[in-house]
Protein backbone atom coordinates (compact mmCIF):
# COMPACT_ATOMS: atom_id res chain seq x y z
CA UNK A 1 2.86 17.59 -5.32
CA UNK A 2 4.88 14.32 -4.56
CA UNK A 3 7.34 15.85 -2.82
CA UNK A 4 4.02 17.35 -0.06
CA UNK A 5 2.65 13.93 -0.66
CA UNK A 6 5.95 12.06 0.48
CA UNK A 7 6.67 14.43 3.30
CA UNK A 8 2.96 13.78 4.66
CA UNK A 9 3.60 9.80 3.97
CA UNK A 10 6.64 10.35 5.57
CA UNK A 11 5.03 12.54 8.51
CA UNK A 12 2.19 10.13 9.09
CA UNK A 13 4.37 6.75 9.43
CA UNK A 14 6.52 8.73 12.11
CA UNK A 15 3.31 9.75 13.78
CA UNK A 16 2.56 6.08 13.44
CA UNK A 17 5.91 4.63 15.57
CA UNK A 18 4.71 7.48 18.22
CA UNK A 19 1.30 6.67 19.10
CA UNK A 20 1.89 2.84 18.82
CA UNK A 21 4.95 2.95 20.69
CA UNK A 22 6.65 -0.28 18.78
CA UNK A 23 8.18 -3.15 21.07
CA UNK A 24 5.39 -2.09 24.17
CA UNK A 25 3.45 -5.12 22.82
CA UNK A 26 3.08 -7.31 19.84
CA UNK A 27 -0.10 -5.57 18.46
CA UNK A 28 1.83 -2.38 18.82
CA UNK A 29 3.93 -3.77 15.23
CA UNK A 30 0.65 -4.14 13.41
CA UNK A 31 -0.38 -0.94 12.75
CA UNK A 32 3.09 0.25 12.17
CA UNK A 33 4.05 -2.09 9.86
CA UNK A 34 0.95 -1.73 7.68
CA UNK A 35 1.53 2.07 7.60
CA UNK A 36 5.13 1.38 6.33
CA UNK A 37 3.68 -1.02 3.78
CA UNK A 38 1.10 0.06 2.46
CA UNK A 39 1.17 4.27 3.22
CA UNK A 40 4.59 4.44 2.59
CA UNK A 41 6.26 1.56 0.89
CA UNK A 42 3.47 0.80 -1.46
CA UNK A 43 2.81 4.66 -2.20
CA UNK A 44 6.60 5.07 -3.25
CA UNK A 45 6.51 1.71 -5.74
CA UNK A 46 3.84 3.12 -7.70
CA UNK A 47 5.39 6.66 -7.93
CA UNK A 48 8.45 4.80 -9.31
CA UNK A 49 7.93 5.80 -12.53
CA UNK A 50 7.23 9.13 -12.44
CA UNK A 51 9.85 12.08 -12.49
CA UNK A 52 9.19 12.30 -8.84
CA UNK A 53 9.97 8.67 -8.08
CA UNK A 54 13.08 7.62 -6.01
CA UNK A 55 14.90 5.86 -9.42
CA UNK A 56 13.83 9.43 -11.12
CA UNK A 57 16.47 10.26 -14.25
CA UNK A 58 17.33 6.39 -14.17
CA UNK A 59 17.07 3.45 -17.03
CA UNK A 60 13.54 2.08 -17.22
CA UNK A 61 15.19 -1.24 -16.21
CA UNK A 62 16.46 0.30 -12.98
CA UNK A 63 13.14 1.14 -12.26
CA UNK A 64 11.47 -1.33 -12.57
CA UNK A 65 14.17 -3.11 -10.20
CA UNK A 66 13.62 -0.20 -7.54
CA UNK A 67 9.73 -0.99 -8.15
CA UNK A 68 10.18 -4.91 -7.59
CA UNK A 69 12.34 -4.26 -4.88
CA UNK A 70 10.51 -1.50 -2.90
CA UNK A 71 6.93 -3.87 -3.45
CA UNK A 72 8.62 -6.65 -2.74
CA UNK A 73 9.73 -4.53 0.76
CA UNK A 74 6.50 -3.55 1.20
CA UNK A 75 5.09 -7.55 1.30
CA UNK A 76 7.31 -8.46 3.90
CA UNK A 77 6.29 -5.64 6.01
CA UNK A 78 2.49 -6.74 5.43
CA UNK A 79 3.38 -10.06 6.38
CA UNK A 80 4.87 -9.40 9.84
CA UNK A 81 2.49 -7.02 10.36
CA UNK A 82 -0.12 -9.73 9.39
CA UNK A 83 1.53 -11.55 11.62
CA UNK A 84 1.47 -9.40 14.18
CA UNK A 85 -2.36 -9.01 14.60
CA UNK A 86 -2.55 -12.52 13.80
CA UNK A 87 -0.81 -13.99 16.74
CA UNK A 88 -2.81 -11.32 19.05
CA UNK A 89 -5.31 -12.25 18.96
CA UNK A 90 -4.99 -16.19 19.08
CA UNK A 91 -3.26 -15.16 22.11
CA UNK A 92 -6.26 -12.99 23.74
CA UNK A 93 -8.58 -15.97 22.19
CA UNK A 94 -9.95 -13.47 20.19
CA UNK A 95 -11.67 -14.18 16.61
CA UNK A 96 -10.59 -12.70 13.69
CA UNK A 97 -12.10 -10.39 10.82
CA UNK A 98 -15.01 -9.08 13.06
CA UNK A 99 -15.22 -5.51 11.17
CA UNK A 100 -14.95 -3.89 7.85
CA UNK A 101 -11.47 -2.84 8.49
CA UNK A 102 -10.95 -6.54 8.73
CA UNK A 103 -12.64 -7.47 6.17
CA UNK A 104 -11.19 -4.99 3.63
CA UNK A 105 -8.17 -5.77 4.90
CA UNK A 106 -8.04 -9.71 4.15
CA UNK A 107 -8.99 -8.61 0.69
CA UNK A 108 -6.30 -6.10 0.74
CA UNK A 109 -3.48 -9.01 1.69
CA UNK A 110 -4.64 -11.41 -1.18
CA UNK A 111 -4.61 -8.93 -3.82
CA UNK A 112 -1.30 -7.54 -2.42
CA UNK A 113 0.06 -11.26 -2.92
CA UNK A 114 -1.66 -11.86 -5.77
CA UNK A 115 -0.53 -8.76 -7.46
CA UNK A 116 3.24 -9.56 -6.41
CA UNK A 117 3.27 -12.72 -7.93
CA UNK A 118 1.44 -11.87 -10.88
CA UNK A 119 4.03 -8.71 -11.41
CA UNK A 120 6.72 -11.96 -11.94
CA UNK A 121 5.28 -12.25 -15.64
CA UNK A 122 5.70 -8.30 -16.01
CA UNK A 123 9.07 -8.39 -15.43
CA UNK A 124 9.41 -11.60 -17.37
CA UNK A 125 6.52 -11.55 -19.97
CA UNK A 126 8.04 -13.98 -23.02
CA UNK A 127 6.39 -17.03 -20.44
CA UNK A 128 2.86 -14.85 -21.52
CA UNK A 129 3.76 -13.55 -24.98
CA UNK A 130 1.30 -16.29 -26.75
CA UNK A 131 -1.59 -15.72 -24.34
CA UNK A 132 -1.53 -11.53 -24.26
CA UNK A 133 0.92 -8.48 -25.70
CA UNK A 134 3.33 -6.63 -23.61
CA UNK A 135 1.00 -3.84 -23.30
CA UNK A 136 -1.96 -5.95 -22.75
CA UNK A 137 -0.34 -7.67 -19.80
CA UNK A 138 0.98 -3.87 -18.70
CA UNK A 139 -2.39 -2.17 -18.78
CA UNK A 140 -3.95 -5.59 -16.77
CA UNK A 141 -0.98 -5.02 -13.96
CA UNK A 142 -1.34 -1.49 -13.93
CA UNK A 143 -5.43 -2.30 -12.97
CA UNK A 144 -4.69 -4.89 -10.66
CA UNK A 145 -2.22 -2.66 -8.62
CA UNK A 146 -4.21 0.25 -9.09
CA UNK A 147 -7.38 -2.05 -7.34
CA UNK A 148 -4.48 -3.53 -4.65
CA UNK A 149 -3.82 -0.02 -3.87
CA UNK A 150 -7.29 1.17 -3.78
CA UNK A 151 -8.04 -1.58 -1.36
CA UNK A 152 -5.08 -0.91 0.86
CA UNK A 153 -5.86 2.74 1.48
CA UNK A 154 -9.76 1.75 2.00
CA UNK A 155 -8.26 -0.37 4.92
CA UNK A 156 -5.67 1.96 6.10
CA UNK A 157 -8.71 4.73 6.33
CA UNK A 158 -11.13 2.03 8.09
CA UNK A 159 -8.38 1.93 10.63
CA UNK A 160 -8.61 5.18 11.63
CA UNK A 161 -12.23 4.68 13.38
CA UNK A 162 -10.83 1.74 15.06
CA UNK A 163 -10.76 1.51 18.83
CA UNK A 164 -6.99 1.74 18.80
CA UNK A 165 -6.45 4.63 16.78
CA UNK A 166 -9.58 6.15 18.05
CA UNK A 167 -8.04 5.95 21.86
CA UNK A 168 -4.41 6.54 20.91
CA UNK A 169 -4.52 9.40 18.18
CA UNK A 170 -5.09 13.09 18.29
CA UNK A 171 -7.56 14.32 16.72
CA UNK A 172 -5.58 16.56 14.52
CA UNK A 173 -4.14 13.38 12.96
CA UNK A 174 -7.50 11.46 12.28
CA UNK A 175 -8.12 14.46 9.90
CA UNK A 176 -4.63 14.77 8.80
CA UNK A 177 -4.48 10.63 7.90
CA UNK A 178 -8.06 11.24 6.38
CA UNK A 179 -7.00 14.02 4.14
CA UNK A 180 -3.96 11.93 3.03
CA UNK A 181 -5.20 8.54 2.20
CA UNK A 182 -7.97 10.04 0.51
CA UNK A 183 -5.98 12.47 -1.60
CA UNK A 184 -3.16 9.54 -2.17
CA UNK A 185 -6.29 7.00 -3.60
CA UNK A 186 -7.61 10.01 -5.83
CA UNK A 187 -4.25 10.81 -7.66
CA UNK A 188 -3.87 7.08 -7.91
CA UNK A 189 -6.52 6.51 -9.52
CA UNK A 190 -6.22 9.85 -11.57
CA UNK A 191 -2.95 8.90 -12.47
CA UNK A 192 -4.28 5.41 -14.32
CA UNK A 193 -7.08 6.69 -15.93
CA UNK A 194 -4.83 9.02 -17.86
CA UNK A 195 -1.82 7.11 -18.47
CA UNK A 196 -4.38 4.35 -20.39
CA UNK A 197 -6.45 7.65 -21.96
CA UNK A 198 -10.14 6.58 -20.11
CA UNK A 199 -10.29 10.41 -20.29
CA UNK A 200 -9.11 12.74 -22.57
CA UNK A 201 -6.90 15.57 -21.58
């Protein structure tokens, strides 16, 4: 399943660079970029540690490296791609979160940010060890990112009735993106709730 999953990630960020058509204006790095961060970079971090992740067969430490690393890839890619929209529309004197897709995505970026900085006392949790256990602090960064996640795909599928996409995209990809953000937020989710047993098998 991650290997269909990862092809259609992969599939749908090429699809992506087509239909935006990258360097034609400044917008056109927005939605790119967001689809790299958050459809594909963001998707592989939190499949890093499963048997289907890209540091698969590796030393939990290198993993959690590759996770830092990949989320940490992922942030910058928001950013520029923040950026991006950002600087569009001050250009076009324009103003800014005017729709749900907006909206959810503003709360998407802080709890991206937040969840990146907060992952620093993960990967270092003595500075916590008085205030929380390992696991404790684990299961609350495993929420957090789950919710970050959750949020990010709610944005990403928002997009997809946007005047942009809605213009730009073939209709066999608005179903295709729909299919796949949905299914990637349900085995998400799946995948916490049973890894911290709030179901039994």
């Amino acid at each position: 399943m991650s290997y269909i999953l990862r092809t259609g990630g992969l599939f749908f960020v090429l699809s992506v660079a087509y239909v935006a058509n990258p360097g034609s204006t400044l917008f056109s790095f927005h939605p790119l970029l967001m689809t790299i961060a958050f459809t594909g970079l963001m998707t592989e971090a939190l499949f890093m540690f499963s048997k289907y992740g890209l540091a698969a067969g590796g030393l939990h430490s290198t993993k959690v490296t590759a996770h830092w690393a990949v989320l940490v890839s992922a942030g910058v890619a928001h950013a520029l791609a923040y950026a991006a929209i950002y600087i569009t529309k001050e250009n076009n004197n324009k103003p800014h979160i005017t729709s749900w897709h907006g909206t959810f995505g503003l709360a998407a970026s802080v709890l991206l940010w937040v969840q990146l900085s907060a992952g620093a006392f993960v990967k270092y949790p003595k500075y916590l060890k008085t205030f929380m256990s390992l696991k404790t602090l684990k299961a609350c960064h495993g929420l957090s990112g789950t919710v970050t996640y959750t949020f990010g795909m709610l944005t990403m599928l928002l997009s997809f009735w946007s005047v942009w996409f809605q213009n730009n995209a073939p209709e066999i990809l608005f179903y295709f993106a729909l299919s796949l953000h949905l299914l990637l937020i349900f085995i998400v989710c799946w995948r916490f709730i049973k890894k911290y047993g709030l179901v039994t098998s």
